[in-house]
Protein backbone atom coordinates (compact mmCIF):
# COMPACT_ATOMS: atom_id res chain seq x y z
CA UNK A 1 2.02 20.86 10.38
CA UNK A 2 4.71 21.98 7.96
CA UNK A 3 5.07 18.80 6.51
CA UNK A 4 4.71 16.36 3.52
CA UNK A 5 1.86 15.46 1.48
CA UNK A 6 -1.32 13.99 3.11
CA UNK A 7 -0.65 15.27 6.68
CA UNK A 8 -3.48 15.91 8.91
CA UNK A 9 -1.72 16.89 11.91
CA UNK A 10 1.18 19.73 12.70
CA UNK A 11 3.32 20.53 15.54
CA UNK A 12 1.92 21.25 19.16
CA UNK A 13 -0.15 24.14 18.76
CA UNK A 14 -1.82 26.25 21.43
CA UNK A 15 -5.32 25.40 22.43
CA UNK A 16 -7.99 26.87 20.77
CA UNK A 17 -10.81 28.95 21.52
CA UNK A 18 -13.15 26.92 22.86
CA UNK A 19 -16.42 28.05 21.04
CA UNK A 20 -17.21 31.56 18.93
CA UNK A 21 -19.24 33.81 20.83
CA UNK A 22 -21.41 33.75 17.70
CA UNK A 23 -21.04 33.29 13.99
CA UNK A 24 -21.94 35.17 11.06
CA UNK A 25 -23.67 34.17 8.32
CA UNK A 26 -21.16 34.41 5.88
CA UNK A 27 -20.63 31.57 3.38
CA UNK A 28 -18.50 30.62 0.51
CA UNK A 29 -20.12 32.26 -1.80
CA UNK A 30 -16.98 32.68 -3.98
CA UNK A 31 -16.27 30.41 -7.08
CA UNK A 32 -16.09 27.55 -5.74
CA UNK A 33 -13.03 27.16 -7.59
CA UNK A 34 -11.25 29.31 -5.19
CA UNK A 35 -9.10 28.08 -2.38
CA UNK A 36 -10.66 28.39 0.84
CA UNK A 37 -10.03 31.93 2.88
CA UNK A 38 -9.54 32.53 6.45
CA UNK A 39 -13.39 33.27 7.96
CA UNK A 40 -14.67 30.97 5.31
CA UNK A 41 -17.78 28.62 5.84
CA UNK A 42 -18.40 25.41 3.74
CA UNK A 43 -21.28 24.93 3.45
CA UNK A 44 -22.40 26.53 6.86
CA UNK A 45 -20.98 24.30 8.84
CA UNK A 46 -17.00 24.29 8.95
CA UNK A 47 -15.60 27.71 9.37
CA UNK A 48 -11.95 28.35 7.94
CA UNK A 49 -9.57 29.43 10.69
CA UNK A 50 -5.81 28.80 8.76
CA UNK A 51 -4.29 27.40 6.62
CA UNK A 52 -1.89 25.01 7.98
CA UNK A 53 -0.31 23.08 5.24
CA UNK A 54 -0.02 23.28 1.24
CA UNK A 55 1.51 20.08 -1.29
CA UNK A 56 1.36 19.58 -4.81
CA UNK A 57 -2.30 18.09 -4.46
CA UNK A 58 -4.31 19.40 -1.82
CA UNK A 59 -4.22 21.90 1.61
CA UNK A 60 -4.95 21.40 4.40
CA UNK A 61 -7.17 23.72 7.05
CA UNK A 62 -7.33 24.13 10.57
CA UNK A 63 -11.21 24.75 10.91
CA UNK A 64 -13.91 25.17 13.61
CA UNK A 65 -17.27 22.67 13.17
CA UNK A 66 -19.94 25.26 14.59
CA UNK A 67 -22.28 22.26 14.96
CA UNK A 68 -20.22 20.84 17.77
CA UNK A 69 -17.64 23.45 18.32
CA UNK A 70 -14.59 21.35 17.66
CA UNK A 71 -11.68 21.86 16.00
CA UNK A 72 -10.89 20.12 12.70
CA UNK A 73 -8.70 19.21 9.85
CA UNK A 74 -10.40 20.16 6.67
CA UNK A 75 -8.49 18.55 3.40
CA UNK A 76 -9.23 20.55 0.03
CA UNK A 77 -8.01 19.26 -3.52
CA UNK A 78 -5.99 21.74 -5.76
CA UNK A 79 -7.85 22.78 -8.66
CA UNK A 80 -5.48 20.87 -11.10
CA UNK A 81 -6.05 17.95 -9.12
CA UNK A 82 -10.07 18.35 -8.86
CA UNK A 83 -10.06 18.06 -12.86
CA UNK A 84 -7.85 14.70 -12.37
CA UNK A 85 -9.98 11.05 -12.71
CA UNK A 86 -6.87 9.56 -11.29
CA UNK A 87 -6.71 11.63 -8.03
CA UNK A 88 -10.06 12.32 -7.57
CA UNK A 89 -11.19 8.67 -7.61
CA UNK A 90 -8.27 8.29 -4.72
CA UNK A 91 -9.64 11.20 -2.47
CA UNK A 92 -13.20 10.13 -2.61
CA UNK A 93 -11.62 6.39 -1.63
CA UNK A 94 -10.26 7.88 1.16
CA UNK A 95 -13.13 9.41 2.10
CA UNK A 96 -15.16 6.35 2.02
CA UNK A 97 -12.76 3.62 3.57
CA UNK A 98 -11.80 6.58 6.20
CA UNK A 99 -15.81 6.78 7.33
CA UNK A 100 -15.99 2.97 8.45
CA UNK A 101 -12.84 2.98 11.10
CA UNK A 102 -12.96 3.00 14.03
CA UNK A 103 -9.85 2.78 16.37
CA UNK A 104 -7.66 4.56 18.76
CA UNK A 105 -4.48 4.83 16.64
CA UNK A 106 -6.24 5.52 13.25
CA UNK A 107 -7.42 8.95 12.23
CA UNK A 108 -11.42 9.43 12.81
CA UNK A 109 -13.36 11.20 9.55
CA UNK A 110 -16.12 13.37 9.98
CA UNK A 111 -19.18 12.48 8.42
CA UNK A 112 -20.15 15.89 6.58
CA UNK A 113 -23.29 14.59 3.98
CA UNK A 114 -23.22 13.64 0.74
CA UNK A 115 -24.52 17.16 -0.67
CA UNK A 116 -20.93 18.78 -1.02
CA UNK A 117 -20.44 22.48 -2.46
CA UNK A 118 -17.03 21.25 -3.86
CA UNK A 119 -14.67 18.00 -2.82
CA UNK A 120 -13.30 18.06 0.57
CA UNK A 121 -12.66 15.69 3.62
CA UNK A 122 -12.83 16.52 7.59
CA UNK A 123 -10.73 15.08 10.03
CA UNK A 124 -10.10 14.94 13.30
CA UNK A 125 -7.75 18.08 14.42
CA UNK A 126 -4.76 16.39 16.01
CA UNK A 127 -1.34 18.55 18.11
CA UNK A 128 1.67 16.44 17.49
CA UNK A 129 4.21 15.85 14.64
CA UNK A 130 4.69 13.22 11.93
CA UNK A 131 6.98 10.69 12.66
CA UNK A 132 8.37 12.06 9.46
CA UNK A 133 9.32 15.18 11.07
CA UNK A 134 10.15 13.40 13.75
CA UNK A 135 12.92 11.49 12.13
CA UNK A 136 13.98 14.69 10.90
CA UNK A 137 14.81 16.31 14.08
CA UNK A 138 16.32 12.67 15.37
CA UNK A 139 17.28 10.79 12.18
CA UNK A 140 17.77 7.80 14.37
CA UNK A 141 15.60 7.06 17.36
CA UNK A 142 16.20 5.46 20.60
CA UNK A 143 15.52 1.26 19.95
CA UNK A 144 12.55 1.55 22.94
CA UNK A 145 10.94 4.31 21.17
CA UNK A 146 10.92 2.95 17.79
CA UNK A 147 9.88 -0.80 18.99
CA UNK A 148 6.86 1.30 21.26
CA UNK A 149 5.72 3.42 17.66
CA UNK A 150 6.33 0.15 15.96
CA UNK A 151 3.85 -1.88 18.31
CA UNK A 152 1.07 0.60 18.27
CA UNK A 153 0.88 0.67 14.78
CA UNK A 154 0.61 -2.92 14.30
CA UNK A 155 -1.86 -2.22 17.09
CA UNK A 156 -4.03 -0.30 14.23
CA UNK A 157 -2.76 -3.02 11.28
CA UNK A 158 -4.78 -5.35 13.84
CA UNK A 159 -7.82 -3.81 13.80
CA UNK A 160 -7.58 -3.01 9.76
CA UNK A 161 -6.43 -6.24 8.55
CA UNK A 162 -9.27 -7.36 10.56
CA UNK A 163 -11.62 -5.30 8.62
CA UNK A 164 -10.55 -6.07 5.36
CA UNK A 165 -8.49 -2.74 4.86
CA UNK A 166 -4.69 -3.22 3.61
CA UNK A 167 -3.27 0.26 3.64
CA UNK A 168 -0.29 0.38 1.17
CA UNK A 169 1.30 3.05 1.84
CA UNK A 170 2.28 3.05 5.14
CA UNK A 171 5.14 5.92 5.79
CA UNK A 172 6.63 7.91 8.20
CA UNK A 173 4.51 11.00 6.55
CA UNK A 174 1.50 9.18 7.61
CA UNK A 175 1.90 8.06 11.11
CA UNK A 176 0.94 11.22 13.67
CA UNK A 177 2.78 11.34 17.07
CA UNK A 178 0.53 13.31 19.12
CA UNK A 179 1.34 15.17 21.54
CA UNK A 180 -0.76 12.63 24.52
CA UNK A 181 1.83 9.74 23.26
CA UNK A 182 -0.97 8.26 21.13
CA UNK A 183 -0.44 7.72 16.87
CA UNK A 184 -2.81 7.95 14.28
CA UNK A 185 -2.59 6.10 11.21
CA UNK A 186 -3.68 8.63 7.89
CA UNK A 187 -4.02 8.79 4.20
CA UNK A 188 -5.85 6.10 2.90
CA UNK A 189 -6.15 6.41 -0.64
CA UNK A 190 -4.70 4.03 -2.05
CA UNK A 191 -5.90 1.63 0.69
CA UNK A 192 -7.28 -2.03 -0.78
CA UNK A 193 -10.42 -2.71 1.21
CA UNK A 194 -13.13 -6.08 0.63
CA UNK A 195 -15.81 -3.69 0.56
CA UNK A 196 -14.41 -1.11 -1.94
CA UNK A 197 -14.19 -1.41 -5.38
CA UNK A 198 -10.49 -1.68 -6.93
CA UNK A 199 -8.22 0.93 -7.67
CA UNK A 200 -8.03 0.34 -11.34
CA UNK A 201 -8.65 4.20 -13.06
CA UNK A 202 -6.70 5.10 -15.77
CA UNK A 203 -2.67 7.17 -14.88
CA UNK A 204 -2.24 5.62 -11.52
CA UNK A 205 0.49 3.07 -11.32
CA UNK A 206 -0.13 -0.05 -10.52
CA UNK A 207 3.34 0.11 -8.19
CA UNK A 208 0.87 1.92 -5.66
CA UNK A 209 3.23 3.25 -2.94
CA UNK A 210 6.60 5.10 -1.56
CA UNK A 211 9.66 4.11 -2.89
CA UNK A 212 11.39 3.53 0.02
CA UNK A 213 8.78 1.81 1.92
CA UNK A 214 7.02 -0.04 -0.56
CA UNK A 215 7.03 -4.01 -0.84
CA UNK A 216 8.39 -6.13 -3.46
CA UNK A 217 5.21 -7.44 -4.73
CA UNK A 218 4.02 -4.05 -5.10
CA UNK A 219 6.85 -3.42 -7.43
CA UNK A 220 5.37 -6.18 -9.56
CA UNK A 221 2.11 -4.71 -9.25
CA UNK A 222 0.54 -6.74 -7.36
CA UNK A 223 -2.37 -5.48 -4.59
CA UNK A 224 -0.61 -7.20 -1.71
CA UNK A 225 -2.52 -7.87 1.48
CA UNK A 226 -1.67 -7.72 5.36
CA UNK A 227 1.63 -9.01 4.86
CA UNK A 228 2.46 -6.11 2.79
CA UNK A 229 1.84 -3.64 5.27
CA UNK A 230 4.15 -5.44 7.79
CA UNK A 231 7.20 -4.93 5.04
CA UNK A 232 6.38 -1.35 4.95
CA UNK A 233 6.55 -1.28 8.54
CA UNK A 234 9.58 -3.28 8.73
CA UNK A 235 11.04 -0.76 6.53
CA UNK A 236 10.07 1.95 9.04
CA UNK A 237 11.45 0.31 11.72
CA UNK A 238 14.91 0.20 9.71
CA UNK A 239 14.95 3.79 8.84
CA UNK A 240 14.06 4.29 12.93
CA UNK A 241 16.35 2.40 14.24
CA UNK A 242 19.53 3.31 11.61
CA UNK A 243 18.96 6.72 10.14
CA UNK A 244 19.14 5.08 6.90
CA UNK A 245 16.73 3.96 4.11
CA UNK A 246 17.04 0.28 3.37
CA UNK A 247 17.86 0.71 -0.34
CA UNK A 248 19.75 3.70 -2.08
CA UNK A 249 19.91 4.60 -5.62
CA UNK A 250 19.57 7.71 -8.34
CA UNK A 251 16.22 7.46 -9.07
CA UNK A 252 13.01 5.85 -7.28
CA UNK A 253 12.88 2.86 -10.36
CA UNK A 254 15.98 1.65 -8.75
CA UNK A 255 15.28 2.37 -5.47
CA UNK A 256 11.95 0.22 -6.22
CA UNK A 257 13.15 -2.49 -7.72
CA UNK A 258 16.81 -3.41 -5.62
CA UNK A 259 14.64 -5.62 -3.24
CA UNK A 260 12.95 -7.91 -6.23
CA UNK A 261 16.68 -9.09 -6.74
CA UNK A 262 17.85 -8.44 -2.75
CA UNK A 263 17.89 -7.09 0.83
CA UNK A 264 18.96 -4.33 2.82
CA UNK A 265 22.03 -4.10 4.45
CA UNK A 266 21.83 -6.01 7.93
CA UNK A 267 21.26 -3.13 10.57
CA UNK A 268 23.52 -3.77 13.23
CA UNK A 269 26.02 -3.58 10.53
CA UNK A 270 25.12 0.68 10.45
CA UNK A 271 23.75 0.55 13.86
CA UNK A 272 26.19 -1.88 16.21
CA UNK A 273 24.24 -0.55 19.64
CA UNK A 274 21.02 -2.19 18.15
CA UNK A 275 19.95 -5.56 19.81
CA UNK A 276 20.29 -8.70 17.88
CA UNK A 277 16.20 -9.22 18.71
CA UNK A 278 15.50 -5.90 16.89
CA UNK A 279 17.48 -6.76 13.85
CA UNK A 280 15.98 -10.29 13.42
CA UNK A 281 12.48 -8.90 13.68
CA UNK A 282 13.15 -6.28 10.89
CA UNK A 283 14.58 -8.81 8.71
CA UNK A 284 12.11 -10.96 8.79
CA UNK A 285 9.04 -8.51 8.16
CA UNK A 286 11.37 -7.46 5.48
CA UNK A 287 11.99 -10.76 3.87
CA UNK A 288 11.06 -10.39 0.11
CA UNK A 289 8.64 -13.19 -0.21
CA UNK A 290 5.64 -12.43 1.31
CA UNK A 291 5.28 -16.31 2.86
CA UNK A 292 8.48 -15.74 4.54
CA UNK A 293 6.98 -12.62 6.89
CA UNK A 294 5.39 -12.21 9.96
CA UNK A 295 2.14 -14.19 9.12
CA UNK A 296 0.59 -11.12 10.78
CA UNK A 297 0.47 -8.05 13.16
CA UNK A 298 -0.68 -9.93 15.91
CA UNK A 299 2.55 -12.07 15.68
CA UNK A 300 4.94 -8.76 14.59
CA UNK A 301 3.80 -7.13 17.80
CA UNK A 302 4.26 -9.74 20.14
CA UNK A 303 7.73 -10.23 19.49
CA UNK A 304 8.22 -6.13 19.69
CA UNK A 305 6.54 -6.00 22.97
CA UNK A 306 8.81 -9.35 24.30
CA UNK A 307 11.56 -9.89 22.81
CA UNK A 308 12.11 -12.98 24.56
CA UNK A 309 9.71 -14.71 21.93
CA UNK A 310 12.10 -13.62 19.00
CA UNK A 311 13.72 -17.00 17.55
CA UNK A 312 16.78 -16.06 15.83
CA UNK A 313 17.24 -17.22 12.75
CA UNK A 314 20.62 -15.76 11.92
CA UNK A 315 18.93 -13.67 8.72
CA UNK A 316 21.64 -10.38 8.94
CA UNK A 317 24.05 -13.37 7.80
CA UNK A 318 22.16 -14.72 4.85
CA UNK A 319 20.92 -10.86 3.27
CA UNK A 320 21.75 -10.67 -0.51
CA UNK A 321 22.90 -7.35 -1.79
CA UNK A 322 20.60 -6.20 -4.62
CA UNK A 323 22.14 -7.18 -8.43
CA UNK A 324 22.84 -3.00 -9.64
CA UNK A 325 22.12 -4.15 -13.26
CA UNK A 326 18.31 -5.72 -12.18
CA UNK A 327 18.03 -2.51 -10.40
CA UNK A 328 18.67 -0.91 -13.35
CA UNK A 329 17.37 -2.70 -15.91
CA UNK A 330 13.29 -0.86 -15.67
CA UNK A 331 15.38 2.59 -16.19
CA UNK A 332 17.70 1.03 -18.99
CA UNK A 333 14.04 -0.19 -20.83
CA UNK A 334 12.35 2.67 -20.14
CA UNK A 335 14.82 5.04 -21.63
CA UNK A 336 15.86 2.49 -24.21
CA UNK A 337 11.97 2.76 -25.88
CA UNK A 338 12.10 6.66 -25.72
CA UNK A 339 15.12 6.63 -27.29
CA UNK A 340 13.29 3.56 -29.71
CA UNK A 341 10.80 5.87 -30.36
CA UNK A 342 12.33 8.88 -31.53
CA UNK A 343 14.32 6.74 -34.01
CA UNK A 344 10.58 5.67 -35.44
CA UNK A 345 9.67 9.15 -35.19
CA UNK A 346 12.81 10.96 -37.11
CA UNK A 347 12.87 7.55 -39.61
CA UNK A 348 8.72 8.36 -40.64
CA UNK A 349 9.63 11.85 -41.19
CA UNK A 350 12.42 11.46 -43.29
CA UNK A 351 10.04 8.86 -45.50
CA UNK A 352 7.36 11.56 -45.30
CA UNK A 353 9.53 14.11 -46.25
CA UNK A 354 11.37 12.10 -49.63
CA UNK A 355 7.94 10.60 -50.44
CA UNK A 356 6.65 14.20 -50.95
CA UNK A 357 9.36 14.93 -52.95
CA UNK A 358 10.19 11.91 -54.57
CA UNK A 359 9.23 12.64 -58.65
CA UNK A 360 8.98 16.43 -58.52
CA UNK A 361 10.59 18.23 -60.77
CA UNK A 362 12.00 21.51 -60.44
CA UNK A 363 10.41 23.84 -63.17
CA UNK A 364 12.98 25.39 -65.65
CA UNK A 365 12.31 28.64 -67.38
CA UNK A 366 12.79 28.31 -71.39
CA UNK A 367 15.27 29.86 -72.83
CA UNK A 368 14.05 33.45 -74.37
CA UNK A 369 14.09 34.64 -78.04
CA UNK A 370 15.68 36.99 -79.05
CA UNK A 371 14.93 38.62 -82.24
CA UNK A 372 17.72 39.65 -84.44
């Protein structure tokens, strides 16, 4: 599981011992502050076997739960992230949105008790590889593969969107192939849920998201609903089926804001073996207004799993290339008030500095005497 941030799962791994013999009695009885150790028990229940992956904001553990004897993925904030409002609110979101699904293709928490010795999340231990790393191996997959991924996660968008949960940040870092053929959906903190309050703390953007992936109305910052999941996934299904992110540019502002003012290149154009089918139903869970999607998962699958129920609508002839200088223009603004700024800045302390000087005098010595 040497992969990006928020992973829960890691390459195929050899099976585990099926139970210990016995435990000891040891517990984590360090500062708290510590990182987990090897041997490790939180709060006598899950016992640290490995560490299996480290990112700027939290590790993650391979761990046994001596309760039951199963294997688990234990998720443990970096201190400089513990101290963070921003990122703390999001991992305790996760937590909470994480504890009321329930479905075959989305990652199962483990309810651990309120009474915590320091913020953490279980997980279900899962053998596979991201469909990041994935991607990595095989920049571009075979069409069949990428339309089966594509239909089992909006096999999970189903039974989310159903239960009020919009997940907004749907990636190829957080879709798990396992290793039985299954997927699990992960990482939902930034997720929008009806029964969870909003995601309003202070230092989090309101462009919630990945640049690549993320829809134009999230760009705006807007929350987006269902319909903005299916233009993450339709961005997926691009980068699957060509090799190549939809939008390219020098920094992520750009990259963000291209599709406000356009669309990606058509993909047969960079992949001519795709199917016309294929193309037509990326374009259209692409399309930049939201009313102009797939009204919803249900309807985005069905045409991936027959592709006789695709209408086409001719969209790779009517995409827009993005306007560079719209793209641009939230970099321009954003550099043009720092440099704005400094000019206030330099012209206050040149008035400071005259206006402590202004009407001093320099002191001169009188002339001496000298007696003749």
């Amino acid at each position: 599981m040497r992969n990006l941030d928020n992973v829960i799962g890691t390459d195929v791994l050899p099976t585990l011992t099926p139970v210990l013999a016995a435990v000891d009695n040891k517990t984590f009885h360090r500062n708290l502050l510590d990182e987990p150790q090897a041997g490790d028990i939180l709060d006598g229940r899950f016992k640290i076997l490995r560490a299996i992956n480290r990112s700027g904001m939290a590790s993650i553990y391979e761990a046994l739960d001596v309760t039951t004897g199963k294997s688990v993925a234990v998720k443990v904030p970096l201190l400089q992230c513990e101290s963070d409002p921003g990122f703390y609110d999001r991992f305790q979101r996760e937590e909470t949105i994480g504890l009321t699904l329930d479905h075959p293709y989305v990652v199962k928490f483990v309810p651990c008790g309120a009474k915590k010795s320091r913020p953490y999340l279980v997980m279900e231990f899962l053998e596979g590889q991201t469909l990041a790393q994935r991607l990595r191996l095989s920049p571009r997959l075979p069409e069949s593969s990428a339309a089966r991924i594509a239909s089992k996660t909006c096999e999970a968008l189903i039974y989310l969107h159903r239960h009020g949960v919009v997940h907004r940040d749907l990636k190829p870092e957080n879709i798990m192939i396992c290793s039985n053929g299954s997927i699990r959906i992960m990482d939902f903190g930034i997720a929008k849920s009806s029964a969870a309050r909003r995601l309003t703390f202070a230092g989090f953007s309101s462009a919630v998201g990945t640049p690549d992936y993320i829809a134009p109305e999230q760009v705006e910052g807007k929350r987006g609903d269902a319909r903005t999941d299916i233009y993450s996934l339709g961005a997926m299904l691009y980068v699957m089926t060509t090799g190549s992110a939809p939008f390219e540019g020098d920094h992520p502002y750009v990259v963000m804001n291209a599709r406000l003012s356009g669309d990606p290149e058509a993909p047969r154009r960079i992949n001519p073996e795709l199917s016309a089918p294929m193309e037509e139903i990326i374009l259209h869970a692409m399309e930049r207004d939201p009313s102009n999607r797939f009204n919803s998962a249900v309807e985005m699958k069905a045409e991936l799993d027959d592709y006789a129920k695709v209408s086409l609508q001719g969209r790779c002839k009517k995409v827009q290339r993005p306007h560079l200088l719209s793209a641009y223009l939230p970099v321009l603004k954003k550099m043009g008030i720092i440099l704005a700024a400094q000019a206030v800045l330099f012209l206050f302390l040149a008035w400071h500095y005259s206006h402590q000087h202004a009407g001093k005098t320099v002191p001169v010595a009188a002339p001496a005497v000298v007696n003749h």
